[in-house]
Protein backbone atom coordinates (compact mmCIF):
# COMPACT_ATOMS: atom_id res chain seq x y z
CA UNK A 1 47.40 133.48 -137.62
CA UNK A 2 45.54 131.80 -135.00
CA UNK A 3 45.46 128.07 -134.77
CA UNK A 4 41.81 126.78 -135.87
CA UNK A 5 41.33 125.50 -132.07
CA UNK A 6 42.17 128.49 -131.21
CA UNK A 7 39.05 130.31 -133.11
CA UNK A 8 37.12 127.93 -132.10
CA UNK A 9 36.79 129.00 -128.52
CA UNK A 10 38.96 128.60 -125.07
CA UNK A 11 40.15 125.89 -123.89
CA UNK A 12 42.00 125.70 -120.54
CA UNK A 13 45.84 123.89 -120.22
CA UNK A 14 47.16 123.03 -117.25
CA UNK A 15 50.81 122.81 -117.31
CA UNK A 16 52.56 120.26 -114.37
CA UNK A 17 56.06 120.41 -114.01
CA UNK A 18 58.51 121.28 -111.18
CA UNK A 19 60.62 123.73 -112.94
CA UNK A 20 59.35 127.09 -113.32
CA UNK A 21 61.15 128.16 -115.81
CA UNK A 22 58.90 125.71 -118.39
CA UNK A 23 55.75 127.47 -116.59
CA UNK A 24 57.22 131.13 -117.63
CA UNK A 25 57.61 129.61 -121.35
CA UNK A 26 54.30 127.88 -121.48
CA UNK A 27 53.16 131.21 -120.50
CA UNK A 28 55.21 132.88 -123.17
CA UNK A 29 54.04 130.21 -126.13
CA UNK A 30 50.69 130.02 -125.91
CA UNK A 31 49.99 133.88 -125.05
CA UNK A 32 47.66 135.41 -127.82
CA UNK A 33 45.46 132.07 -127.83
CA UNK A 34 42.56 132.10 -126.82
CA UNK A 35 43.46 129.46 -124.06
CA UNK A 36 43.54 130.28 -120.09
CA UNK A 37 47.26 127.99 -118.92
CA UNK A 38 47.09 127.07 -115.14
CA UNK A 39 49.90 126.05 -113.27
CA UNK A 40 51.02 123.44 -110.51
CA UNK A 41 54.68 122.91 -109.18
CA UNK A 42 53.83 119.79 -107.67
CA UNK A 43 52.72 116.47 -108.38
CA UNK A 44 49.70 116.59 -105.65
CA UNK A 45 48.59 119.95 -106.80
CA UNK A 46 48.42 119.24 -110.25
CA UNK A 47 45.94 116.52 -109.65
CA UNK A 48 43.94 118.49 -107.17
CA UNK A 49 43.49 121.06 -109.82
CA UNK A 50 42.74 118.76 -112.51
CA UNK A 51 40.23 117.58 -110.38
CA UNK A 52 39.05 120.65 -109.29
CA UNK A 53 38.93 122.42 -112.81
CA UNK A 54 38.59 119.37 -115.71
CA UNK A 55 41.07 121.50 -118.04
CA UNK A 56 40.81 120.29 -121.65
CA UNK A 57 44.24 119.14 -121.64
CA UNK A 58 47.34 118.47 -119.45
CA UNK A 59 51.10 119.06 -120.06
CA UNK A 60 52.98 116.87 -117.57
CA UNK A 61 56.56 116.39 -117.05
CA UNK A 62 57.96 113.05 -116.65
CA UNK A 63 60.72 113.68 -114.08
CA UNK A 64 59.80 115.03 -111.03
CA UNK A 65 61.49 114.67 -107.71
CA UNK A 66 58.32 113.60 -105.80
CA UNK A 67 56.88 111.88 -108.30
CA UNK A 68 57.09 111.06 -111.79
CA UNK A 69 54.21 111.46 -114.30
CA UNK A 70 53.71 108.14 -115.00
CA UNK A 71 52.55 108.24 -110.99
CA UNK A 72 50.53 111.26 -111.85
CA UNK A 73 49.04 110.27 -114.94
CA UNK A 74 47.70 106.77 -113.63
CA UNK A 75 45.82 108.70 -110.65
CA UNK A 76 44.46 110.71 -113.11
CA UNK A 77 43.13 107.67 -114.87
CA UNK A 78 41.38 106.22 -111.76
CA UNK A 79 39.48 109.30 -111.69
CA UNK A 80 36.07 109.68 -113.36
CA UNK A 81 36.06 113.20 -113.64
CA UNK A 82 40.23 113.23 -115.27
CA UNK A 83 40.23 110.13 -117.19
CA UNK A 84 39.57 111.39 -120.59
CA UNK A 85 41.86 114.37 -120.17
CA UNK A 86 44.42 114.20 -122.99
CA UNK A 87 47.71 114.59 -121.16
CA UNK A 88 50.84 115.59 -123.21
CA UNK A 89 54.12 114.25 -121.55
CA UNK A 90 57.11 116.90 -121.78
CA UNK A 91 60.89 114.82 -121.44
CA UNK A 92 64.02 116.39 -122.00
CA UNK A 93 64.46 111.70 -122.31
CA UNK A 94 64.15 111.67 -126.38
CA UNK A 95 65.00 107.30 -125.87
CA UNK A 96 62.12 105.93 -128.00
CA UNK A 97 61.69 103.27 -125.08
CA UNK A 98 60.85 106.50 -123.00
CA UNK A 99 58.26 107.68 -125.18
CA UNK A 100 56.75 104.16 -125.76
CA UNK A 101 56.43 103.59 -122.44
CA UNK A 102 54.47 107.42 -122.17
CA UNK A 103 52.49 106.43 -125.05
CA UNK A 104 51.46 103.04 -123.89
CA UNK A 105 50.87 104.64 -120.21
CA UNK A 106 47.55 107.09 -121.72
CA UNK A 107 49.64 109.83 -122.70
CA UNK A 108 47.91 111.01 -125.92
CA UNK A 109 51.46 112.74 -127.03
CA UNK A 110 54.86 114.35 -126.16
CA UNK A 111 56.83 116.40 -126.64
CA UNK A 112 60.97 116.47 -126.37
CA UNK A 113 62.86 119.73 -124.38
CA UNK A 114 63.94 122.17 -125.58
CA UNK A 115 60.20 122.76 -126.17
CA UNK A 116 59.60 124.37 -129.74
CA UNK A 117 56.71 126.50 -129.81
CA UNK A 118 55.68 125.52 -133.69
CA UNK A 119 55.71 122.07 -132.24
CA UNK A 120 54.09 122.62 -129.01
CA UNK A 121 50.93 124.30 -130.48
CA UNK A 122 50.75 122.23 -132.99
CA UNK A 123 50.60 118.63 -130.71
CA UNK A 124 48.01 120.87 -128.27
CA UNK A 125 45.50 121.65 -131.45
CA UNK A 126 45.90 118.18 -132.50
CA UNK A 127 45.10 116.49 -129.27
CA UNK A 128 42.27 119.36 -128.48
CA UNK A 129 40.80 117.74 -131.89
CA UNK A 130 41.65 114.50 -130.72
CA UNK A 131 39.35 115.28 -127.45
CA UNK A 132 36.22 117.07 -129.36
CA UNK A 133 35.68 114.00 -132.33
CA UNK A 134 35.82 111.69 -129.04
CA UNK A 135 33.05 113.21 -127.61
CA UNK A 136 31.19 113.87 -130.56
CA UNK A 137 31.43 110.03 -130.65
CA UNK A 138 30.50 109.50 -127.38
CA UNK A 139 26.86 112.02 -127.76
CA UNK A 140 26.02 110.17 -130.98
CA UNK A 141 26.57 106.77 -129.46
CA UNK A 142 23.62 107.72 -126.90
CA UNK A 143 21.37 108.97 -129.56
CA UNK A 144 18.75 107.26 -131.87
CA UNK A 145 19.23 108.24 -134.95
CA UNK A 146 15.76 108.08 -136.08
CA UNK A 147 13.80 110.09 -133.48
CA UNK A 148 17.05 111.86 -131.60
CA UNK A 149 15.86 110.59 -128.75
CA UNK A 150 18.03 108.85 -126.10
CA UNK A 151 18.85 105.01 -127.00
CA UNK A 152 18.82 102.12 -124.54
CA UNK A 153 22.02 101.61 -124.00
CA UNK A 154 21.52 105.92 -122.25
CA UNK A 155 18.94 105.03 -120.77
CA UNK A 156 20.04 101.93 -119.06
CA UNK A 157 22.82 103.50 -117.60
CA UNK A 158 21.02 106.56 -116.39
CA UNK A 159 18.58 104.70 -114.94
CA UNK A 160 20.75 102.91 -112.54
CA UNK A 161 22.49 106.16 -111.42
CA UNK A 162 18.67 107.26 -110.83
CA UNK A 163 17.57 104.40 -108.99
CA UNK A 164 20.80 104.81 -107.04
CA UNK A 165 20.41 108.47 -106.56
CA UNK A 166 16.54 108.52 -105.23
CA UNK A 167 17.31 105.31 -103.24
CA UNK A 168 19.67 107.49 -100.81
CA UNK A 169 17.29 110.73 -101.21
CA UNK A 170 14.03 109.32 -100.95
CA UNK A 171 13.20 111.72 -104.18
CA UNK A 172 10.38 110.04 -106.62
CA UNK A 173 10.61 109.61 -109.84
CA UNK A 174 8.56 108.79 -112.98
CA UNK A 175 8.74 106.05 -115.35
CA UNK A 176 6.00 106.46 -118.31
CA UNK A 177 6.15 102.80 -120.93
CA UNK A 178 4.80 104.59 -124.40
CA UNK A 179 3.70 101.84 -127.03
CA UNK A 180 2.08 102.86 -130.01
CA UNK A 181 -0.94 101.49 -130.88
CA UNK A 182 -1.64 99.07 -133.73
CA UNK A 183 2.01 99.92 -135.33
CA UNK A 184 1.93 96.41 -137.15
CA UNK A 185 -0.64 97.52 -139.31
CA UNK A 186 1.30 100.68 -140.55
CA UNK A 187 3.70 98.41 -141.17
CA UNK A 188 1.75 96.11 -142.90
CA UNK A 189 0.47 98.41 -144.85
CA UNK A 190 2.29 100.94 -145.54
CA UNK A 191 5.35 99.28 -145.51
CA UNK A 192 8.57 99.59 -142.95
CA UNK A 193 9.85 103.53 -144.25
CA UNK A 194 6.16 104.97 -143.71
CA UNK A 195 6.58 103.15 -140.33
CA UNK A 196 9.70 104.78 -139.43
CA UNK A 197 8.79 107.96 -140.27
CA UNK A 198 6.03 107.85 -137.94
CA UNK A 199 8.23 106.75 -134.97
CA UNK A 200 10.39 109.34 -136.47
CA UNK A 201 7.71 111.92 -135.86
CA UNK A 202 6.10 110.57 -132.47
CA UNK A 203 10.06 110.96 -131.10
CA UNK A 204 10.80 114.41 -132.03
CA UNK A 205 7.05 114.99 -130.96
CA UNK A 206 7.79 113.10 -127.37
CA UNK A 207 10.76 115.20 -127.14
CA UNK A 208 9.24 118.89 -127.75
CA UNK A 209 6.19 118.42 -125.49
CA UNK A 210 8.37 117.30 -122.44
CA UNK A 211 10.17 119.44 -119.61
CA UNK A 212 14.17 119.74 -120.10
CA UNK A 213 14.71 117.61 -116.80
CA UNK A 214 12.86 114.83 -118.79
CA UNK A 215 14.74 111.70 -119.76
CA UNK A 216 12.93 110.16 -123.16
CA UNK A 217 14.05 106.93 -124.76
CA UNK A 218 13.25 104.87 -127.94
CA UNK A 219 13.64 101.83 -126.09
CA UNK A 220 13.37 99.58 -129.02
CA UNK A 221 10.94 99.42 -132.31
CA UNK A 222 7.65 101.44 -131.60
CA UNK A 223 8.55 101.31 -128.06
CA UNK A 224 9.93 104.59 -125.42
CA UNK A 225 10.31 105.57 -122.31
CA UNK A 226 10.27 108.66 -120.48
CA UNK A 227 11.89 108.76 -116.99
CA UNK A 228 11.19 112.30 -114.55
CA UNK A 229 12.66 113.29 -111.69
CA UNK A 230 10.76 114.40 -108.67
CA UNK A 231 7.62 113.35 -110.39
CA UNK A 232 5.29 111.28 -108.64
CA UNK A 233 2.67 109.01 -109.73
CA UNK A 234 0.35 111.63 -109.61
CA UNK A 235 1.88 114.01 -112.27
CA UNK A 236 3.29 111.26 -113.81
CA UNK A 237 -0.08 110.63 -115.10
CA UNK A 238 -1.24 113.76 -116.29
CA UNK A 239 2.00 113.97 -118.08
CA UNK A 240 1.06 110.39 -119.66
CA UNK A 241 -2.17 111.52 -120.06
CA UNK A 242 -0.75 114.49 -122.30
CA UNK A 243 1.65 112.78 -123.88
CA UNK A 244 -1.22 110.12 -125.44
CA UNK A 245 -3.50 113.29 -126.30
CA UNK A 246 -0.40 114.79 -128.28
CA UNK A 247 -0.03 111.60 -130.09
CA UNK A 248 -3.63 111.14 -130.86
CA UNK A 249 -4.09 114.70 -132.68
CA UNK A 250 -0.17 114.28 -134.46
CA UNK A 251 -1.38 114.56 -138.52
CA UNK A 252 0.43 111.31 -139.21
């Protein structure tokens, strides 16, 4: 029976270790998944393909005549694009100072040689799971729960990459501030849950009228944001200009 990962769809492992003879049983343990294993020899070519590739998850051998995958591991670290790629250590070293030390380095796991193949799958689906709740985390902390829009703490982040990015370009961009009118008095009168449920509706709304390259934001209360690419101020007004006539004729 196929582990649940395993169902769940492919995931790619990229095994580093200067023996080949752990490549040809890597190979031999995982075949029948539904995993693709890459390989590297070396040190320097395992990070080039990690780079290169983003597998979901690394198996890296601690001893290594060039260098060892402590060395290996903290370059992957200092990379954006490899820093959240669990990495299991493989050491034929079973010392538990060994495997603190690969623990307390990143490593999300090892595992001892002789490799066991019960063992081996079993530490892979675990730290695939491992990887998949973290970014679950990591989408949900960007998200208002209320309207599903993007939060501030998004927002604030992606703007600065923006500003950054059409700074060196020259590309425009559009910012649109959306406040809705006399919310106090919804409040007031209504009371705070019939409030929310109109921000609630305004957001999901916001978010079905606008194009996919469209950034939109609750930035706070009965406050959001929409940021465009390429958009000048131009189209950035009839899209306001939409926007207010949507929220005008919503049946709130």
């Amino acid at each position: 029976m196929l582990p649940e990962e395993a169902k769940q769809g492919s995931i790619s492992v990229l095994v580093i270790d200067d023996d080949p003879a752990i490549h040809e049983l890597m190979d031999f343990y995982l075949e029948g998944l539904n995993w693709e294993v890459l390989h590297a020899l070396r040190p320097d070519a395992g990070v080039s393909i990690a780079r290169a590739t983003l597998p979901g998850l690394i198996l890296l051998d601690i001893k290594m005549p060039e260098t060892d995958g402590f060395e290996v591991l903290r370059r992957l670290k200092e990379h954006a694009s490899t820093r959240d790629i669990p990495v299991i250590f493989l050491t034929s070293d079973g010392n538990p100072n060994q495997i603190e030390r690969a623990l307390n380095a990143g490593g999300a796991d090892y595992v001892t040689k002789p490799v066991q193949q019960v063992e081996l799958r079993a530490r892979i689906c675990a730290a695939a799971r491992t990887r998949r709740l973290v970014e679950l985390l990591r989408v949900h902390a960007s998200i208002d729960p209320l309207t599903g829009l993007k939060n501030r703490g998004a927002f604030d982040s992606s703007f600065a990459a923006t500003l950054a990015s059409c700074g060196r370009t020259g590309q425009p961009f559009g910012l649109l501030l959306l406040d809705l009118d006399h919310f106090k008095r919804v409040n007031d009168v209504h009371g705070h849950l019939v409030g929310d449920k109109v921000v609630q509706r305004v957001g999901q709304s916001l978010n079905a009228s606008l194009r996919e390259s469209d950034f939109a934001v609750r930035y706070g209360g009965e406050e959001m944001l929409v940021l465009m690419l390429g958009t000048g101020i131009d189209e950035a007004s009839v899209v306001a200009d939409r926007v207010r006539e949507m929220v005008a004729t919503l049946p709130l």
